[in-house]
Structure formats: structure tokens, C-alpha cells
N, C-alpha and C. Protein backbone atom coordinates (compact mmCIF):
# COMPACT_ATOMS: atom_id res chain seq x y z
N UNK A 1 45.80 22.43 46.09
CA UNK A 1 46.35 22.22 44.78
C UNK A 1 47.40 23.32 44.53
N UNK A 2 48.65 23.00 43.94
CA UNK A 2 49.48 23.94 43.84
C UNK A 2 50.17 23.32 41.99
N UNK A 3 50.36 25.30 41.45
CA UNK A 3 50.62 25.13 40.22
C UNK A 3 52.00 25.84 40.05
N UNK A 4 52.68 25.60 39.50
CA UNK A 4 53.98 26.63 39.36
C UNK A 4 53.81 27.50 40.25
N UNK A 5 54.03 26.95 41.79
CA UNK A 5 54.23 28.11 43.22
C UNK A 5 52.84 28.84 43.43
N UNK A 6 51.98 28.44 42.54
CA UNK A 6 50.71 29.51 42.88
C UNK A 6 50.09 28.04 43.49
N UNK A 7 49.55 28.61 44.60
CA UNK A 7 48.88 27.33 45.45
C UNK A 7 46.99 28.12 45.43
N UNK A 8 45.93 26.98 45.39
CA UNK A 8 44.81 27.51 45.54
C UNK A 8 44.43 27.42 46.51
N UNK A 9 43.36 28.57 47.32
CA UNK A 9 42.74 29.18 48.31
C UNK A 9 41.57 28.68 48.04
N UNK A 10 40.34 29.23 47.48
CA UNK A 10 39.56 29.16 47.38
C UNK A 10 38.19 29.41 46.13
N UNK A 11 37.26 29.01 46.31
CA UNK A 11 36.31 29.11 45.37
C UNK A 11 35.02 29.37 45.85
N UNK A 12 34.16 30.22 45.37
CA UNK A 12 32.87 30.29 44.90
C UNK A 12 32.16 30.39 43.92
N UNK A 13 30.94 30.01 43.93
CA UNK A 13 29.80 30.72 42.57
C UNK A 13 29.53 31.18 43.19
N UNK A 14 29.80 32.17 42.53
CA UNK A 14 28.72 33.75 42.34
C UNK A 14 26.94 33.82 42.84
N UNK A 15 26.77 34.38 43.85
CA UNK A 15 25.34 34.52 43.98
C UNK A 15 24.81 36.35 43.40
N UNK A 16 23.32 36.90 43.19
CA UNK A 16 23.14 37.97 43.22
C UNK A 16 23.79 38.76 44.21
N UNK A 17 23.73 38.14 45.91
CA UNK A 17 24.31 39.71 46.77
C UNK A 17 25.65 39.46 46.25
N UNK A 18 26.64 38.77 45.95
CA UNK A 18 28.01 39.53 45.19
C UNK A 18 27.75 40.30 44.16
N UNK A 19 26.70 40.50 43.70
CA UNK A 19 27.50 40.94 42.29
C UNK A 19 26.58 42.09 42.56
N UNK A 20 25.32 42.36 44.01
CA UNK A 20 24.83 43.56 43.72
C UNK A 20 25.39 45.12 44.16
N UNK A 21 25.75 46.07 43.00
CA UNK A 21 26.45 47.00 43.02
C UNK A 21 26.29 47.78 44.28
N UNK A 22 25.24 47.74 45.20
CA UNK A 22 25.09 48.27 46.10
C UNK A 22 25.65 47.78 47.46
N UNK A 23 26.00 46.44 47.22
CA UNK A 23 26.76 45.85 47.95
C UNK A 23 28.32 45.93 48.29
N UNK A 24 28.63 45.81 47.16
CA UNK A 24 30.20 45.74 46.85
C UNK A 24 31.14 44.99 47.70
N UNK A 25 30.63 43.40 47.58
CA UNK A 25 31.29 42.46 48.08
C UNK A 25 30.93 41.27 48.14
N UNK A 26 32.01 40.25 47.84
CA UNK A 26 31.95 38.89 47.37
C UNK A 26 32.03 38.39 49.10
N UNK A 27 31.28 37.38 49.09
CA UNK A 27 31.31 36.57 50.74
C UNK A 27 31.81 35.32 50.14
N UNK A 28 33.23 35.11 51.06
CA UNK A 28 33.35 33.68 50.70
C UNK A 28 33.35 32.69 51.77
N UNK A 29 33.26 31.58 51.30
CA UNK A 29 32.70 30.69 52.89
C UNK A 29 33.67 30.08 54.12
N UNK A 30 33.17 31.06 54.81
CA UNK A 30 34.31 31.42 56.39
C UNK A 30 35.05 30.17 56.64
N UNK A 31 34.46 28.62 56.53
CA UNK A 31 35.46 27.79 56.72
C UNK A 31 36.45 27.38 55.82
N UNK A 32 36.14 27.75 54.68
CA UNK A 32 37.39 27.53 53.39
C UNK A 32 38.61 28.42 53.65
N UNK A 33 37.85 29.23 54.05
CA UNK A 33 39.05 30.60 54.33
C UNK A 33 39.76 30.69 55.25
N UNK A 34 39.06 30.58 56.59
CA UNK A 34 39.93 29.77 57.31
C UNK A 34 41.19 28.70 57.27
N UNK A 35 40.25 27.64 56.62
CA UNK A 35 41.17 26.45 56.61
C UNK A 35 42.50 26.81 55.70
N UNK A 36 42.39 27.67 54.82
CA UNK A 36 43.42 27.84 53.74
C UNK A 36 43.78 28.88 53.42
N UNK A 37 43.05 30.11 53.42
CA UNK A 37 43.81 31.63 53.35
C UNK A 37 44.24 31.88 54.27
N UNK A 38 43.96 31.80 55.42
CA UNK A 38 45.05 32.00 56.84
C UNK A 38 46.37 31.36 56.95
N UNK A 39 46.15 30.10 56.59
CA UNK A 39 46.83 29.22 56.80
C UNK A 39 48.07 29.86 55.71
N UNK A 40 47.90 30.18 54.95
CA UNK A 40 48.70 30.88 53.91
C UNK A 40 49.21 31.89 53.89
N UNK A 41 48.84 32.90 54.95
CA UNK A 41 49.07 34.39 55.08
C UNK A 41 49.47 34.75 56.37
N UNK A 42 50.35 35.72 56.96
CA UNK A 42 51.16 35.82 58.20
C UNK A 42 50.10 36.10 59.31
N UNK A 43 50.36 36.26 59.99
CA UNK A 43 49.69 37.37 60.89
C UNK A 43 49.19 38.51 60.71
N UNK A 44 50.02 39.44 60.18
CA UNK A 44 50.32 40.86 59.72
C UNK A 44 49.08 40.79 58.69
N UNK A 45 49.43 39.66 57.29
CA UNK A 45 48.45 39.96 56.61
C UNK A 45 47.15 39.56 56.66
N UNK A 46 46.70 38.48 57.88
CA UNK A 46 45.05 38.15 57.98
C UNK A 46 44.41 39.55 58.82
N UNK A 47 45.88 40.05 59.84
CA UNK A 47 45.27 41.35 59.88
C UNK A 47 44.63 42.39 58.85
N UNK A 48 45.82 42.49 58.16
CA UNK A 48 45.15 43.63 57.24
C UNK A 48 43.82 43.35 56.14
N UNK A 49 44.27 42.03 55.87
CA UNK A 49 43.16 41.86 55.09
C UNK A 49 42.09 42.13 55.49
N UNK A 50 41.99 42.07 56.95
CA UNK A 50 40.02 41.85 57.68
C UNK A 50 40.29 43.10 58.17
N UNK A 51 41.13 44.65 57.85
CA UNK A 51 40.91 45.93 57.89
C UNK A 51 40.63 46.47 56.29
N UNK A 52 40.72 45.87 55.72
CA UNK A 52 41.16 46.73 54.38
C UNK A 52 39.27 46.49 53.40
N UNK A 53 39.40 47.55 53.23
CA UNK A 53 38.11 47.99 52.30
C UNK A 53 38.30 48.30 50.57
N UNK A 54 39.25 48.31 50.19
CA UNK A 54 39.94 47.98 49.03
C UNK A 54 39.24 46.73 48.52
N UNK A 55 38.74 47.29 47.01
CA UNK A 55 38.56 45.90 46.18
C UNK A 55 38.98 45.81 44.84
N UNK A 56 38.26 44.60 44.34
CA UNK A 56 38.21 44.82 42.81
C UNK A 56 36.95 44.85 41.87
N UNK A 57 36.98 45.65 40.65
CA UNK A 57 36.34 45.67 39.78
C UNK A 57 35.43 44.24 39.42
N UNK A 58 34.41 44.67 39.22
CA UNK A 58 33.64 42.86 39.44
C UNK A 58 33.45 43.11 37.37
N UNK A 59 34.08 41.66 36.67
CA UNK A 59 34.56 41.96 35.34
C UNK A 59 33.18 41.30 34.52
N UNK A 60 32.58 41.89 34.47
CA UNK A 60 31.37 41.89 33.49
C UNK A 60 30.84 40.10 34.43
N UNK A 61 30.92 40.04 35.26
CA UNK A 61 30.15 38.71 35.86
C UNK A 61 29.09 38.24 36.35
N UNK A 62 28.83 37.51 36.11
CA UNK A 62 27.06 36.57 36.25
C UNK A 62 26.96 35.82 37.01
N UNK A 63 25.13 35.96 37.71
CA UNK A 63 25.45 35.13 38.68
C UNK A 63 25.54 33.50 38.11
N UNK A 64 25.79 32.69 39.28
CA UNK A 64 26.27 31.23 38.81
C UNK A 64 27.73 31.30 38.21
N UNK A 65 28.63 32.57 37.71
CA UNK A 65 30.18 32.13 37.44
C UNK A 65 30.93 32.04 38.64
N UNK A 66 31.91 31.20 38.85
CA UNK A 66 32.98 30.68 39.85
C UNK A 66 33.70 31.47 40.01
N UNK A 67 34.15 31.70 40.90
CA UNK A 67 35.44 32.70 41.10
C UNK A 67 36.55 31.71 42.17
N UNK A 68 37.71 31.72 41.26
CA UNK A 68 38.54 31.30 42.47
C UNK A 68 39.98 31.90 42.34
N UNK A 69 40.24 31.96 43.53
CA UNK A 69 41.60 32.64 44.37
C UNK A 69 42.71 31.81 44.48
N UNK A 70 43.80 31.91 44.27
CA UNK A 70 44.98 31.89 44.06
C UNK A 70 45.92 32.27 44.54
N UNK A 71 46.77 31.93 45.69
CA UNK A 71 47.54 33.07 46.13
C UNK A 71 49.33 32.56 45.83
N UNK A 72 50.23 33.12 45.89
CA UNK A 72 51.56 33.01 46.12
C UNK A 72 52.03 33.82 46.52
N UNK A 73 53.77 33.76 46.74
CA UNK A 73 54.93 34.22 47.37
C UNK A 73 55.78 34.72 46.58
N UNK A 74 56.10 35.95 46.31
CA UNK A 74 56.96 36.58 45.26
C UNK A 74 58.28 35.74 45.87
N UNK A 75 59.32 35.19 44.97
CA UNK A 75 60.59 34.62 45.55
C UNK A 75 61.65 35.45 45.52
N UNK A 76 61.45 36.94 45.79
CA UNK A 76 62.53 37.45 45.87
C UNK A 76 62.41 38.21 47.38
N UNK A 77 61.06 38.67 47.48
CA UNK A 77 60.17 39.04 48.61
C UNK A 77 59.85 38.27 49.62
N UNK A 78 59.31 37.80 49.50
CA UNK A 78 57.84 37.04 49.67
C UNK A 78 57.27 37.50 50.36
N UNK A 79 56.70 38.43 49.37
CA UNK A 79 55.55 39.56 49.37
C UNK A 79 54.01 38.61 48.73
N UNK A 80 53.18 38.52 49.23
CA UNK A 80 51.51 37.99 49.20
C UNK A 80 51.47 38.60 47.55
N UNK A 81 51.43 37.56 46.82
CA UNK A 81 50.26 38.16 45.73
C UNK A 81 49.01 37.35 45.70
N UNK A 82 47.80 38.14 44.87
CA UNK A 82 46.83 37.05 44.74
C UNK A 82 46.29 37.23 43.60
N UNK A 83 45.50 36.08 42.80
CA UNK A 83 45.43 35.33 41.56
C UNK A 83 43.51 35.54 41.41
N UNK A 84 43.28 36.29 40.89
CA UNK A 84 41.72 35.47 40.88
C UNK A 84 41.61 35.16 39.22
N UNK A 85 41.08 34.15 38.92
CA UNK A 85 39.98 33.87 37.95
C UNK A 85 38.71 33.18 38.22
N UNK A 86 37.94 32.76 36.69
CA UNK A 86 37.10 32.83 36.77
C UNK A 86 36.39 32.20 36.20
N UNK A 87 35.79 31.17 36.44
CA UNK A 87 35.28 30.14 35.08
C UNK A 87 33.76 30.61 35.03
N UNK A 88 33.29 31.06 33.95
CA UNK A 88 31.77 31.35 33.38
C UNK A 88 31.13 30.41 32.80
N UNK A 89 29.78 30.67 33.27
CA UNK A 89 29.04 29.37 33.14
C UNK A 89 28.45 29.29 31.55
């Protein structure tokens, strides 16, 4: 699905091990990601992404809320940005 140049990647609900602080990390499901965040991102960046330990702030979320990803192409760059929201249950 693609919205004003922002095309979607992917989705999950939220289970407890994402959201447990001791964890500090969302798992999303290897064949979605595959099929569509790669497919979306160079070389360079599926590299870095599967080096990089960098995250984000998890925003007051529960388990059972959705999270989905978003990515586009800056058009002056096209430099990777990415989009998350979040629908709460």
C-alpha cells in the first residue's frame, strides 16, 4: 500500500517480550520483512540495519497495540526515512 510516496512495510501487535524493558526490542515477522523491507532498502542499508543497535523509545504502549512501519525516499536524496505508528487497542 502506498500513500503520498510513503509506501507500507510492515505490521505487528505488540506482544509482552516487545514491550519488556529488559528486552529492548520489537521482533517483527522475518517473512514480512523480508518480502518488503528489503525489497525497499539498498544493500548498504539491510546492511546496516541488521548492525545497528539504535532504537526507539517504546511510547507509553500496550500489549495487543499494532505497530506499523512505513518507509520512504526523501526526493531530493533519497535518503531512507521511516514512519512508525500505531493503532491502540
Amino acid at each position: 500500500m502506498k500513500r503520498n510516496g510513503i509506501v507500507f512495510l510492515v505490521s505487528k501487535v505488540l506482544t509482552r517480550s516487545d514491550l519488556d524493558d529488559n528486552l529492548n526490542r520489537v521482533l517483527l515477522p522475518k517473512k514480512l520483512v523480508i518480502e518488503n523491507v528489503c525489497n525497499f532498502l539498498t544493500m548498504k542499508e539491510w546492511e546496516d540495519v541488521n548492525k545497528t543497535e539504535e532504537g526507539i523509545e517504546k511510547h507509553g504502549l500496550n500489549i495487543g497495540d499494532k505497530l506499523n512501519v512505513w518507509g520512504r525516499r526523501d526526493v531530493d536524496t533519497n535518503g531512507l526515512q521511516f514512519k512508525f505508528t500505531f493503532d491502540r487497542q
